[in-house]
C-alpha atoms as a PDB file:
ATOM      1  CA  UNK A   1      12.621   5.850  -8.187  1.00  0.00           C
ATOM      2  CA  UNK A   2       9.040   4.977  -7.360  1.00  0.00           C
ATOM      3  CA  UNK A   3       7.883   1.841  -9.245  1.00  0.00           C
ATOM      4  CA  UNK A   4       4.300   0.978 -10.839  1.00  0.00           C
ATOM      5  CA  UNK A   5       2.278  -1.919 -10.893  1.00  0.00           C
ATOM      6  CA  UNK A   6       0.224  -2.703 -14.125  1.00  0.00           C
ATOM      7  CA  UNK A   7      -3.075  -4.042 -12.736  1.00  0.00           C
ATOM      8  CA  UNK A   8      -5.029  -6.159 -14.969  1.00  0.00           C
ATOM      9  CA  UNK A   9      -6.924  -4.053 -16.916  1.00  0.00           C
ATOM     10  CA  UNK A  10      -3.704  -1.668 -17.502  1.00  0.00           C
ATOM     11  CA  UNK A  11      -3.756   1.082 -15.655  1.00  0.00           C
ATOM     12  CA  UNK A  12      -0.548   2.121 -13.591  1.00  0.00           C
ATOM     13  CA  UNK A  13      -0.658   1.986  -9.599  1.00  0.00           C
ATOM     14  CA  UNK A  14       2.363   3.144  -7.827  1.00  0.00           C
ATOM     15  CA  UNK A  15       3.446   0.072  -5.779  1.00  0.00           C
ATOM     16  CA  UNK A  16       3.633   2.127  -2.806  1.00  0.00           C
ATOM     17  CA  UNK A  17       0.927   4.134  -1.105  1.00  0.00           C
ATOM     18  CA  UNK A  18       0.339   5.800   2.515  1.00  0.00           C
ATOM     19  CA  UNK A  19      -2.037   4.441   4.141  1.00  0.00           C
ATOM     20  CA  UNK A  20      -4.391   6.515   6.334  1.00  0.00           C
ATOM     21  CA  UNK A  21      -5.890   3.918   8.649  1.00  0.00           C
ATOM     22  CA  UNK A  22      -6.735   4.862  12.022  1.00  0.00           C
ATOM     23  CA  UNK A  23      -5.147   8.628  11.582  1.00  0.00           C
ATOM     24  CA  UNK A  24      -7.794  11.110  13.006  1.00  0.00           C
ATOM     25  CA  UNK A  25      -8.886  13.713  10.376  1.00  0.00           C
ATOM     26  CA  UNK A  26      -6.945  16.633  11.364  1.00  0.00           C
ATOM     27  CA  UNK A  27      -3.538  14.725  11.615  1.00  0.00           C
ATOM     28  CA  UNK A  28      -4.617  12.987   8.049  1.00  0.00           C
ATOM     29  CA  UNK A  29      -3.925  16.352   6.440  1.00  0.00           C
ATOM     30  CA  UNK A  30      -0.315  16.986   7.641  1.00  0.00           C
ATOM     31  CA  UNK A  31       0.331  13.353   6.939  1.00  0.00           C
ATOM     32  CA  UNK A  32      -1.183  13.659   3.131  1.00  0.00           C
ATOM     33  CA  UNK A  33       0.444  16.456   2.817  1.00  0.00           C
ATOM     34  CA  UNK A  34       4.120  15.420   4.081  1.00  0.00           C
ATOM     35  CA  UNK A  35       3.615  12.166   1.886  1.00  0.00           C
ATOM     36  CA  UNK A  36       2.991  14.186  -1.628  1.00  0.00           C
ATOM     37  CA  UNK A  37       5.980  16.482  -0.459  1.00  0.00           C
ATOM     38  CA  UNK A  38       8.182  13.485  -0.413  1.00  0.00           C
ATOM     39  CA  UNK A  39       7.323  12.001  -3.508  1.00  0.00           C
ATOM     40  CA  UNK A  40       4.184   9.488  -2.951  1.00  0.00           C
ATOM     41  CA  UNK A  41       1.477   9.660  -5.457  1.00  0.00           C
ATOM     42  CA  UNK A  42      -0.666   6.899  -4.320  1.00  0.00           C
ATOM     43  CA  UNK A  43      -3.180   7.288  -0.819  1.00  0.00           C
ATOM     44  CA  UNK A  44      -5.084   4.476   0.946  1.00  0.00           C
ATOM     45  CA  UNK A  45      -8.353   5.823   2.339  1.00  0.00           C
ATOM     46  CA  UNK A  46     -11.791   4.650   3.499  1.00  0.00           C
ATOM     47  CA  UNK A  47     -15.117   5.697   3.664  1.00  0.00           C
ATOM     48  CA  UNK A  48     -15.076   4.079   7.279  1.00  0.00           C
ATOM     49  CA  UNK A  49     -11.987   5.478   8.256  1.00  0.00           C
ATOM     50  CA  UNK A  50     -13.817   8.809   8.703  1.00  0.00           C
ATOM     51  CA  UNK A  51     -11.039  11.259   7.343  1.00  0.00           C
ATOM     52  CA  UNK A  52     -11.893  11.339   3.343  1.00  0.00           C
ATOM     53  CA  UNK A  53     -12.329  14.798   3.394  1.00  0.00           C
ATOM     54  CA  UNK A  54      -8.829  15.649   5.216  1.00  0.00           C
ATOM     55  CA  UNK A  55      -7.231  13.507   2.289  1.00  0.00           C
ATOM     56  CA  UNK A  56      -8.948  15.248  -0.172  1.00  0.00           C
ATOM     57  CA  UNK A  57      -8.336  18.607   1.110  1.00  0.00           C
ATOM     58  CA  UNK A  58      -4.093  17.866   1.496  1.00  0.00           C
ATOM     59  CA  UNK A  59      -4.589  16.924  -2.254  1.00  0.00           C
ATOM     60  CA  UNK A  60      -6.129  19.772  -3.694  1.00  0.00           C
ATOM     61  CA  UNK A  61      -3.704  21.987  -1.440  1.00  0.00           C
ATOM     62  CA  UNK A  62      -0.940  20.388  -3.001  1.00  0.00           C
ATOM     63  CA  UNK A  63      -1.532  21.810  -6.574  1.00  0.00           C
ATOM     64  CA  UNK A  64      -0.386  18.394  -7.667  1.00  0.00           C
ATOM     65  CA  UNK A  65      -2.103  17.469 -11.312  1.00  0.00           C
ATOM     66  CA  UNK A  66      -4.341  15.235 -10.659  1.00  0.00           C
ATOM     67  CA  UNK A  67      -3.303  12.752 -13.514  1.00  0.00           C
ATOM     68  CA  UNK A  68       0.035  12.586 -11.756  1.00  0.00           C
ATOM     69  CA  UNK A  69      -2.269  10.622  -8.707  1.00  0.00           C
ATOM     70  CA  UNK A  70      -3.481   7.171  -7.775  1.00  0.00           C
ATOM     71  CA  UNK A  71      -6.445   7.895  -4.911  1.00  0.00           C
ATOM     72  CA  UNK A  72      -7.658   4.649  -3.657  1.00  0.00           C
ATOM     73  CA  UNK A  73     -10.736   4.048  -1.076  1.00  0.00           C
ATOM     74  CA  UNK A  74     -13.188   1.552  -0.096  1.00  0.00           C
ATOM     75  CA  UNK A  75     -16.573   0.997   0.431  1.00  0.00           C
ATOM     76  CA  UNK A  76     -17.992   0.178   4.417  1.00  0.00           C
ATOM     77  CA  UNK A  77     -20.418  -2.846   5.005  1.00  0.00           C
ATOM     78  CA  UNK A  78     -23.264  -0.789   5.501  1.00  0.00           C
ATOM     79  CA  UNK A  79     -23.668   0.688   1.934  1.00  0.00           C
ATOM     80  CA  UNK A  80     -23.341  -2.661   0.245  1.00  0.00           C
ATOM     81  CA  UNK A  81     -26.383  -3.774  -2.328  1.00  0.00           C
ATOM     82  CA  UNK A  82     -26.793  -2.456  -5.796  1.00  0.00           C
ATOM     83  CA  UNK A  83     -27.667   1.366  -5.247  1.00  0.00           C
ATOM     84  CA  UNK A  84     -26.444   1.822  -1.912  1.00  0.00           C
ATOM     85  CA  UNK A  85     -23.089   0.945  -3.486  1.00  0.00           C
ATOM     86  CA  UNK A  86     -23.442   3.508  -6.116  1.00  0.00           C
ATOM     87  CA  UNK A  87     -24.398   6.351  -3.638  1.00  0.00           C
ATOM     88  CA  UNK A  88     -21.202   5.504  -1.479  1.00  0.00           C
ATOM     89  CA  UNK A  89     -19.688   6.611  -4.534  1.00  0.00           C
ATOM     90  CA  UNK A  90     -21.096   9.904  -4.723  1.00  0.00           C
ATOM     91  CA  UNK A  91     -20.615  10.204  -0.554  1.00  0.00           C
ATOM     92  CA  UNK A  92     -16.440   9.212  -0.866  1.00  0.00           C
ATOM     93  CA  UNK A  93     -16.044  10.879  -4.491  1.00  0.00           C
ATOM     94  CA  UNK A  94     -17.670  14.678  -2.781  1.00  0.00           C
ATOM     95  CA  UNK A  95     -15.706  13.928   0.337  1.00  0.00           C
ATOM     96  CA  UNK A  96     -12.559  13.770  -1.699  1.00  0.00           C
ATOM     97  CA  UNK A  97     -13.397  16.528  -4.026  1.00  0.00           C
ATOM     98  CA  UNK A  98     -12.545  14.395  -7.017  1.00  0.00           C
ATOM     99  CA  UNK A  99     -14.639  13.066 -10.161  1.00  0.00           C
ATOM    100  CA  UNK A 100     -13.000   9.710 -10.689  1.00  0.00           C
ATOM    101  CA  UNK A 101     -11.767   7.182  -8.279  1.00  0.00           C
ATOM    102  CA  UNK A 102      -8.740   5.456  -9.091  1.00  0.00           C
ATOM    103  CA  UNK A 103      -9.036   2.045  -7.563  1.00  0.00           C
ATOM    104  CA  UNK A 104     -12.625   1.687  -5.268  1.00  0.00           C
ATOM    105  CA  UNK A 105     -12.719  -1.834  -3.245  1.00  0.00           C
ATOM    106  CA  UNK A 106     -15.411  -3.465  -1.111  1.00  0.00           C
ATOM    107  CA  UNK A 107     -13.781  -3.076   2.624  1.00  0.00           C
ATOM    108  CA  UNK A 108     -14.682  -6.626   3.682  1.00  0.00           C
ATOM    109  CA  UNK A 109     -16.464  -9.660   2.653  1.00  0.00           C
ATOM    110  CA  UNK A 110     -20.049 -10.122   4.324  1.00  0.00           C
ATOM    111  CA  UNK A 111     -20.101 -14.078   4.700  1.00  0.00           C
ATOM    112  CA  UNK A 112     -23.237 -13.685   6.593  1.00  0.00           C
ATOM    113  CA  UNK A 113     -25.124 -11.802   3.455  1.00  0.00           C
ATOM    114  CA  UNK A 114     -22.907 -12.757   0.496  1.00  0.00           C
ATOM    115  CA  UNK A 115     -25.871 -11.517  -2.162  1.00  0.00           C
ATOM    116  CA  UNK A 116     -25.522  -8.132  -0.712  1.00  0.00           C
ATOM    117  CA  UNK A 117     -21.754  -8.360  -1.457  1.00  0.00           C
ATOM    118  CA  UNK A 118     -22.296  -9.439  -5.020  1.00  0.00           C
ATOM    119  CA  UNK A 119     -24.746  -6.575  -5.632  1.00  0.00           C
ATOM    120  CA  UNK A 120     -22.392  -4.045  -4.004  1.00  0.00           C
ATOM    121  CA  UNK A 121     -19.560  -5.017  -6.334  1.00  0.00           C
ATOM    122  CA  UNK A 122     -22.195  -5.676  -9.317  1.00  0.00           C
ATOM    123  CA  UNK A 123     -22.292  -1.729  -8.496  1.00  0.00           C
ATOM    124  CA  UNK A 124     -18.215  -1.328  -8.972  1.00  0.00           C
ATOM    125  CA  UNK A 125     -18.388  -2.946 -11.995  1.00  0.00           C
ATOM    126  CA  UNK A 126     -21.364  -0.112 -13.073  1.00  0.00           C
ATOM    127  CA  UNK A 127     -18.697   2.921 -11.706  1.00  0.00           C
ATOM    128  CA  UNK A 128     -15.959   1.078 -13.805  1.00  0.00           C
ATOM    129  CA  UNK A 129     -18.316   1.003 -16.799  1.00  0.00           C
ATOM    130  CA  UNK A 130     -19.169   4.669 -16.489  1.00  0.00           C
ATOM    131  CA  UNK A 131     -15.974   5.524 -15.970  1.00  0.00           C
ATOM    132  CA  UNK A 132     -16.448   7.058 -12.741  1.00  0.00           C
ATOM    133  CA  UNK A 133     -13.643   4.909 -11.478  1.00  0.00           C
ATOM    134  CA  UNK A 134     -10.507   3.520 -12.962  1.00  0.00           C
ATOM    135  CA  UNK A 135     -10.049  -0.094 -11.387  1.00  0.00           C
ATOM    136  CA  UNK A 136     -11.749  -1.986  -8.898  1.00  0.00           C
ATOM    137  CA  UNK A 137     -11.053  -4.524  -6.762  1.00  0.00           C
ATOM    138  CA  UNK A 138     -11.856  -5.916  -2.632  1.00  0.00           C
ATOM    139  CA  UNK A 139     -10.400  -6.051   0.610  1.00  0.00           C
ATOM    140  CA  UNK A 140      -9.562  -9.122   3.366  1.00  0.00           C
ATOM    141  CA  UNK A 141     -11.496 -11.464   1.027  1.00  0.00           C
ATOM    142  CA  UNK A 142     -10.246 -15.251   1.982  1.00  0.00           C
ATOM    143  CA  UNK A 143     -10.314 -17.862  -0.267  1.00  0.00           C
ATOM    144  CA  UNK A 144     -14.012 -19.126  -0.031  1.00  0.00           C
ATOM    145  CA  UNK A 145     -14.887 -14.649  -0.774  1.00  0.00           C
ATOM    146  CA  UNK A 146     -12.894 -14.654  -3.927  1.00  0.00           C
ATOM    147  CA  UNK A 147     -13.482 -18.033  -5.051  1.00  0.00           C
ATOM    148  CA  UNK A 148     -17.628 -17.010  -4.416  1.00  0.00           C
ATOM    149  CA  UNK A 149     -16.704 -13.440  -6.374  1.00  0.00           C
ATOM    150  CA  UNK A 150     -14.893 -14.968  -9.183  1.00  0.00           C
ATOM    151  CA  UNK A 151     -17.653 -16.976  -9.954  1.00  0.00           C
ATOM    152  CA  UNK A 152     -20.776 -14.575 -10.403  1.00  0.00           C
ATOM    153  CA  UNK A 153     -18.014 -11.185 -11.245  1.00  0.00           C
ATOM    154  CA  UNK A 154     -17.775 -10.083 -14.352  1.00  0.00           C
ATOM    155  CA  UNK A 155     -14.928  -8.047 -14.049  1.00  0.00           C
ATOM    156  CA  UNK A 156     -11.872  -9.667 -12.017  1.00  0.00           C
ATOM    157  CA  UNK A 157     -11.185  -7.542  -9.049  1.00  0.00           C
ATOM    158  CA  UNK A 158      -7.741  -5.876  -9.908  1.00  0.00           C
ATOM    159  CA  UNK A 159      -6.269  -5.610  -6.497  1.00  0.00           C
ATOM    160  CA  UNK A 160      -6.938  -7.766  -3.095  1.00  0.00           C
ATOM    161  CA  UNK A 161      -6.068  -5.691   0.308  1.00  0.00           C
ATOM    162  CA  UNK A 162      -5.300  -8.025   3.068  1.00  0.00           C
ATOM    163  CA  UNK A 163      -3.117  -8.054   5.924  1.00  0.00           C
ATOM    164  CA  UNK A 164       0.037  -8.911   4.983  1.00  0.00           C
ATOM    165  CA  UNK A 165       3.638  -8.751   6.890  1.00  0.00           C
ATOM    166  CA  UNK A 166       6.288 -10.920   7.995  1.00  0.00           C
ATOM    167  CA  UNK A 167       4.464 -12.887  10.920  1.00  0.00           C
ATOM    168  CA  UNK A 168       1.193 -13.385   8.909  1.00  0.00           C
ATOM    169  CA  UNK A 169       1.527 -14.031   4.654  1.00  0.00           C
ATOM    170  CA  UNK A 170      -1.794 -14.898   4.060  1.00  0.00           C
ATOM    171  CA  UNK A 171      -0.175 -17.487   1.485  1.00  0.00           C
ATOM    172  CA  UNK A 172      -3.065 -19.742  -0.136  1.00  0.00           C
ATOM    173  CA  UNK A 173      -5.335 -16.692  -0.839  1.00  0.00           C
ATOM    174  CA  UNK A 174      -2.077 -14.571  -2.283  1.00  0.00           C
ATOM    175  CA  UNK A 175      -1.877 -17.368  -4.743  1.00  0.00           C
ATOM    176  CA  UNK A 176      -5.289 -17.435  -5.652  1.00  0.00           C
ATOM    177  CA  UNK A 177      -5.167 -13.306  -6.328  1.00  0.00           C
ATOM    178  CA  UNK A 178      -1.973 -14.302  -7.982  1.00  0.00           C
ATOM    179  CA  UNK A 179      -3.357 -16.838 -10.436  1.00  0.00           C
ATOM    180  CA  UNK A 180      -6.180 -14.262 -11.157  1.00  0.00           C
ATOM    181  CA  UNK A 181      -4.085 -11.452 -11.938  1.00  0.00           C
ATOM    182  CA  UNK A 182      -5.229  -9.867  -8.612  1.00  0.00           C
ATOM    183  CA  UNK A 183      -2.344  -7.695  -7.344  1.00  0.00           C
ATOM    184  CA  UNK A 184      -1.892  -8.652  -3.512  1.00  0.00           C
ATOM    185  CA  UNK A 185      -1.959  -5.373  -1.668  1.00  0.00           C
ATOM    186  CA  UNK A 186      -0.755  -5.213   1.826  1.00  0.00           C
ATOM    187  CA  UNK A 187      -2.346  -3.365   4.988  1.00  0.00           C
ATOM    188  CA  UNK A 188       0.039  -3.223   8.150  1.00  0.00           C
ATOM    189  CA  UNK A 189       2.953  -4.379   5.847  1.00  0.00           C
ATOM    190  CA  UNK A 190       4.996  -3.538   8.977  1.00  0.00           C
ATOM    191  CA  UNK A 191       3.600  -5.457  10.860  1.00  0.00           C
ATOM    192  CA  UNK A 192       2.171  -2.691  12.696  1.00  0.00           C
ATOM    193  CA  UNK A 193      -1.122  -4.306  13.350  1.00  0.00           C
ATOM    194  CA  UNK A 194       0.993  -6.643  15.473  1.00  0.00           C
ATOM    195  CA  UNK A 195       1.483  -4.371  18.322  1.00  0.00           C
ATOM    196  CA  UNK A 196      -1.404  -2.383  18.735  1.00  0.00           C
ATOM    197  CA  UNK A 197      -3.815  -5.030  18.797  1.00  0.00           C
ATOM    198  CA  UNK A 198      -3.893  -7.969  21.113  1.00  0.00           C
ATOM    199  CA  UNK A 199      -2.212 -10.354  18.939  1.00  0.00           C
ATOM    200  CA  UNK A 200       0.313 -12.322  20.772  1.00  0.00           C
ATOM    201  CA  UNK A 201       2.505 -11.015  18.235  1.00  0.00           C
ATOM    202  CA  UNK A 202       5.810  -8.638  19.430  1.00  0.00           C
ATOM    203  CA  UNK A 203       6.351  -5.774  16.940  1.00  0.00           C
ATOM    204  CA  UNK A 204       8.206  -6.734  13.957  1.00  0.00           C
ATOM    205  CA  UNK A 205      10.097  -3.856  13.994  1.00  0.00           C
ATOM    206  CA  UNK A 206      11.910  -5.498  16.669  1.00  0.00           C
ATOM    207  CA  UNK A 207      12.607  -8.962  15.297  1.00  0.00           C
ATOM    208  CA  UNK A 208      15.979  -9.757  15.707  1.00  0.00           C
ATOM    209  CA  UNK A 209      15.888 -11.222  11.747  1.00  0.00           C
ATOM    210  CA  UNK A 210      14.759  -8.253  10.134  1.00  0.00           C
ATOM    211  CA  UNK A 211      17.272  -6.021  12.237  1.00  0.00           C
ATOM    212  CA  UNK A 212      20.349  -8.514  11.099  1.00  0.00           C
ATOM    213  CA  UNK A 213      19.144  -7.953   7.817  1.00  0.00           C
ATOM    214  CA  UNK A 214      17.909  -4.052   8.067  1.00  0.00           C
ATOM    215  CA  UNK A 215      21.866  -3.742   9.042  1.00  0.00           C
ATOM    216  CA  UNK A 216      23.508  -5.662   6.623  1.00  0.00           C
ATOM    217  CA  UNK A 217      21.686  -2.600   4.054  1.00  0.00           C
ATOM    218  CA  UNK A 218      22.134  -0.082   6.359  1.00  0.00           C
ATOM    219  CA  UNK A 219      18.574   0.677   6.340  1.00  0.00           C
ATOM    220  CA  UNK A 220      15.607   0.001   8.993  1.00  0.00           C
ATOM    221  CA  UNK A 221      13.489  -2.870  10.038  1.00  0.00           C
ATOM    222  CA  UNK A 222      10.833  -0.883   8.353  1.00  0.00           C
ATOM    223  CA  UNK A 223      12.084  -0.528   5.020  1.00  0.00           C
ATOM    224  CA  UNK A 224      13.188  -3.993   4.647  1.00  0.00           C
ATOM    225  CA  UNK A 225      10.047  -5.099   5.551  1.00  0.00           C
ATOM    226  CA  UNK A 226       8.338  -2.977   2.763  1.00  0.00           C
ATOM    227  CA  UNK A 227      11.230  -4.227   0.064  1.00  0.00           C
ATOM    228  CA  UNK A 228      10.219  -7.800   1.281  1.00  0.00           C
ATOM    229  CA  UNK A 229       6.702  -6.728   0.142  1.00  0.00           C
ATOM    230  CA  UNK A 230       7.633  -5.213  -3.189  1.00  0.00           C
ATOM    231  CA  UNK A 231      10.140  -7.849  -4.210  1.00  0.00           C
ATOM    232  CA  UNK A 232       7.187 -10.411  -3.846  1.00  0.00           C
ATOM    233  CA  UNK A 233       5.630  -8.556  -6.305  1.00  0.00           C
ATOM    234  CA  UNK A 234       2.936  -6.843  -3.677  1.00  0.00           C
ATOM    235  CA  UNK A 235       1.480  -3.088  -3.291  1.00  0.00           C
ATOM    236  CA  UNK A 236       2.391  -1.700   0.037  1.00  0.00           C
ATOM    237  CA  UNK A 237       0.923   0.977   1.881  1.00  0.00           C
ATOM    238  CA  UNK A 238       2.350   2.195   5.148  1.00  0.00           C
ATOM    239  CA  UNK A 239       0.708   4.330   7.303  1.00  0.00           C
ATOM    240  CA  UNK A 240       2.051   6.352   9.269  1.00  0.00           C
ATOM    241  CA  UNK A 241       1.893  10.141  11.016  1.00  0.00           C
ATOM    242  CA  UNK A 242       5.545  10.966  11.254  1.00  0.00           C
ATOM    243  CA  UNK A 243       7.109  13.411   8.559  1.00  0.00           C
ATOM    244  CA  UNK A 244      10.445  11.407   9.188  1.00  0.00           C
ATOM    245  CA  UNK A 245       8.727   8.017   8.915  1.00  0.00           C
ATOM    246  CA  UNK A 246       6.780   8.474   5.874  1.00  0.00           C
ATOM    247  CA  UNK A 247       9.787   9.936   3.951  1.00  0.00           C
ATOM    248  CA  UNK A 248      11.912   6.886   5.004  1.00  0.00           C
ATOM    249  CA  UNK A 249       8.624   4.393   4.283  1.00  0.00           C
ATOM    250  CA  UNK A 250       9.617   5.639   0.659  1.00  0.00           C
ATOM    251  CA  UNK A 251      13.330   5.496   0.669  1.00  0.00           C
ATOM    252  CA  UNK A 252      12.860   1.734  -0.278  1.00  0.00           C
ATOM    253  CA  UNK A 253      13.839   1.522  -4.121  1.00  0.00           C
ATOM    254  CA  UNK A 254      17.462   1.991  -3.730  1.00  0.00           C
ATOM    255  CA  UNK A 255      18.404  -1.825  -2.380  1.00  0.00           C
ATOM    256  CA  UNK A 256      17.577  -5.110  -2.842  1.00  0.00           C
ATOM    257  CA  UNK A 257      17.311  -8.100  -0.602  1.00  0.00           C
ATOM    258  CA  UNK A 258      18.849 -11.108  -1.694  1.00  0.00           C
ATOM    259  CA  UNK A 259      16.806 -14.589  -2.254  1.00  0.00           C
ATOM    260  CA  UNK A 260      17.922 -15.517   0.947  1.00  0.00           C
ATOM    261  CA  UNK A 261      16.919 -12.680   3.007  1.00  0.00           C
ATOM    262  CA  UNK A 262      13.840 -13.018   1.455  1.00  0.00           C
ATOM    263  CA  UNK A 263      13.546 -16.891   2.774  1.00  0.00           C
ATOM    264  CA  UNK A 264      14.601 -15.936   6.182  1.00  0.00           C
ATOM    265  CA  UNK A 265      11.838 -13.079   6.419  1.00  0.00           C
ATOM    266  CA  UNK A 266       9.314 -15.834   4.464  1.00  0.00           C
ATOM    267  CA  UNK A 267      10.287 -18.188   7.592  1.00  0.00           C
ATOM    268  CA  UNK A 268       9.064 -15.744  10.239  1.00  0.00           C
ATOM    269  CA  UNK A 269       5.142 -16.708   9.323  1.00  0.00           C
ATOM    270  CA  UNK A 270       3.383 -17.290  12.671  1.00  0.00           C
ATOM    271  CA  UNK A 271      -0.438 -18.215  11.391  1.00  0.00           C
ATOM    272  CA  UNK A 272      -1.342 -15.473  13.339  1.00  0.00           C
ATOM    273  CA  UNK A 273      -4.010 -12.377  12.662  1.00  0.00           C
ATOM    274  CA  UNK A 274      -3.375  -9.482  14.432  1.00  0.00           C
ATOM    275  CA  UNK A 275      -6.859  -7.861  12.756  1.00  0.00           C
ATOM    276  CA  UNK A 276     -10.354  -9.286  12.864  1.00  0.00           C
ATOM    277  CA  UNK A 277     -11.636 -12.721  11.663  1.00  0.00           C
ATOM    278  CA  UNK A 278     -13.034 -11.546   8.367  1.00  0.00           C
ATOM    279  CA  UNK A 279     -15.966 -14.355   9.024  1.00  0.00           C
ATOM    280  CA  UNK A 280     -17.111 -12.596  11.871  1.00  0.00           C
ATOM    281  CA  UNK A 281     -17.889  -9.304  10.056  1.00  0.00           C
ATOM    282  CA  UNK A 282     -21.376  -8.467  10.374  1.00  0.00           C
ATOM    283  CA  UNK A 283     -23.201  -5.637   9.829  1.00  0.00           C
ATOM    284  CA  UNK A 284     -24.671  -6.240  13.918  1.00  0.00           C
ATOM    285  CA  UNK A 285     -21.135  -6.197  14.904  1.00  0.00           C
ATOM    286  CA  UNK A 286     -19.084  -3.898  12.668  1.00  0.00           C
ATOM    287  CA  UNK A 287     -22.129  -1.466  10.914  1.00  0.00           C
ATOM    288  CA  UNK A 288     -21.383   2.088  11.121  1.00  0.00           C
ATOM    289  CA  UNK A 289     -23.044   4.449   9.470  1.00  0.00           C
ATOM    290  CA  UNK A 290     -21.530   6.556   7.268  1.00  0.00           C
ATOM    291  CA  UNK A 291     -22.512  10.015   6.975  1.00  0.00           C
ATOM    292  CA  UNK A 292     -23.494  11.723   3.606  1.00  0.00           C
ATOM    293  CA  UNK A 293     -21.214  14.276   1.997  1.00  0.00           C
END
């Protein structure tokens, strides 16, 4: 049975999404589609990711109400400041074909133009006031990013997305969300960031840990890794392509790992990042632009 998250100003967020990272637009569809078939209510998108539309169009084909959803997407570098924030509303919210937003977050912290950052999520906390979307929150903010946020925000932000999996915790800024009521929301929960990106890291899936434990349940690698996450209170969103794989990414509320399972898979923390140093995001180096409805 799918379980919900209360984020801090109430509203409901099914603790486990798809995520749609890095899936072109036309393979986005089947994958939207095969998710909501099999149960999930909650998507992961992006305005940067470049396949809004797709996940928009797989909803609306789906003829599920859209009360009975939780669509969450975020907001690239290059529309932050006041208004430019408030028209990537309007660009994501037509792409998607919806009205309301359920959760919108700020993709990354700009350390190198922190104002513009404040104004883009002075600009989330308009949407939430106009109720044009439900929560808001921000995305691979460290410590110094949330600690800056907290103190000129008036709204807290309701969920944090960072990376998050079994060789890289991202501990001290988890407790800081943590002590703020920020839910902890992980991308590349398994670890998948690890092997597609020049990490250092071997895949997860493979750790011989995880696969003592993954048999122990009779289940896979995968879905211990995502119980790991949901037992430590986190959202987790999964991406993947594969009919199979997303149905079994949600077969994950039917077991429980035991505390220590959950210290063995705690021990497996590396220090390492498989994604990019969020202090070296800059609009010179990561700026796309990102086309109007």
């Amino acid at each position: 049975m799918m379980q919900n998250l209360t984020l801090n100003n109430g509203v409901q967020m099914p603790a486990l999404g798809l995520g749609v990272f890095q899936t072109p637009p036309e393979e986005t569809r089947t994958a939207v589609t095969a998710a909501l078939g099999v149960g999930y209510r909650h998507v992961d998108t992006a305005a940067a990711y470049g396949n809004e539309r797709e996940v928009g169009q797989a909803i609306r084909e789906s003829g599920i109400p859209r009360d009975e959803l939780f669509i969450e997407t975020k907001v690239w570098i290059s529309d932050y400041g006041y208004d430019q924030t408030l028209h990537a509303f309007d660009k994501s919210a037509a792409k998607l074909g919806i009205d309301q937003i359920d959760l919108l977050i700020l993709h990354q912290a700009l350390p190198s133009d922190f104002g513009k950052t404040l104004d883009a999520y002075r600009a989330l906390e308009t949407l939430l006031a106009d109720g044009k979307v439900r929560a808001i929150g921000v995305s691979n903010f460290m410590v110094d990013h949330l600690r800056g946020l907290l103190d000129a925000a008036t709204v807290v932000p309701a969920v944090n997305q960072l990376e998050i999996h079994p060789y890289f915790q991202q501990r001290e800024i988890q407790a800081l969300g943590s002590e703020h009521g920020i839910i902890n929301q992980a991308w590349s929960p398994i670890g998948g960031i690890t092997f597609y990106r020049d990490s250092g890291h071997t895949s997860a899936l493979e750790d011989p840990v995880i696969g003592e434990i993954a048999r122990a349940h009779g289940k896979s690698p995968a879905q211990v890794m995502l119980r790991w996450g949901l037992q430590h209170g986190r959202s987790v969103i999964p991406k993947s392509t594969k009919p199979e794989r997303i149905a079994q990414n949600l077969d994950v509320f039917d077991f429980e790992l035991t505390a220590d399972e959950l210290t063995a898979i705690d021990a497996l923390e590396t220090g390492k990042r498989g994604g990019p140093e969020p202090e070296n995001i800059t609009v010179a180096n990561f700026g796309i632009q990102i086309p109007e409805a």
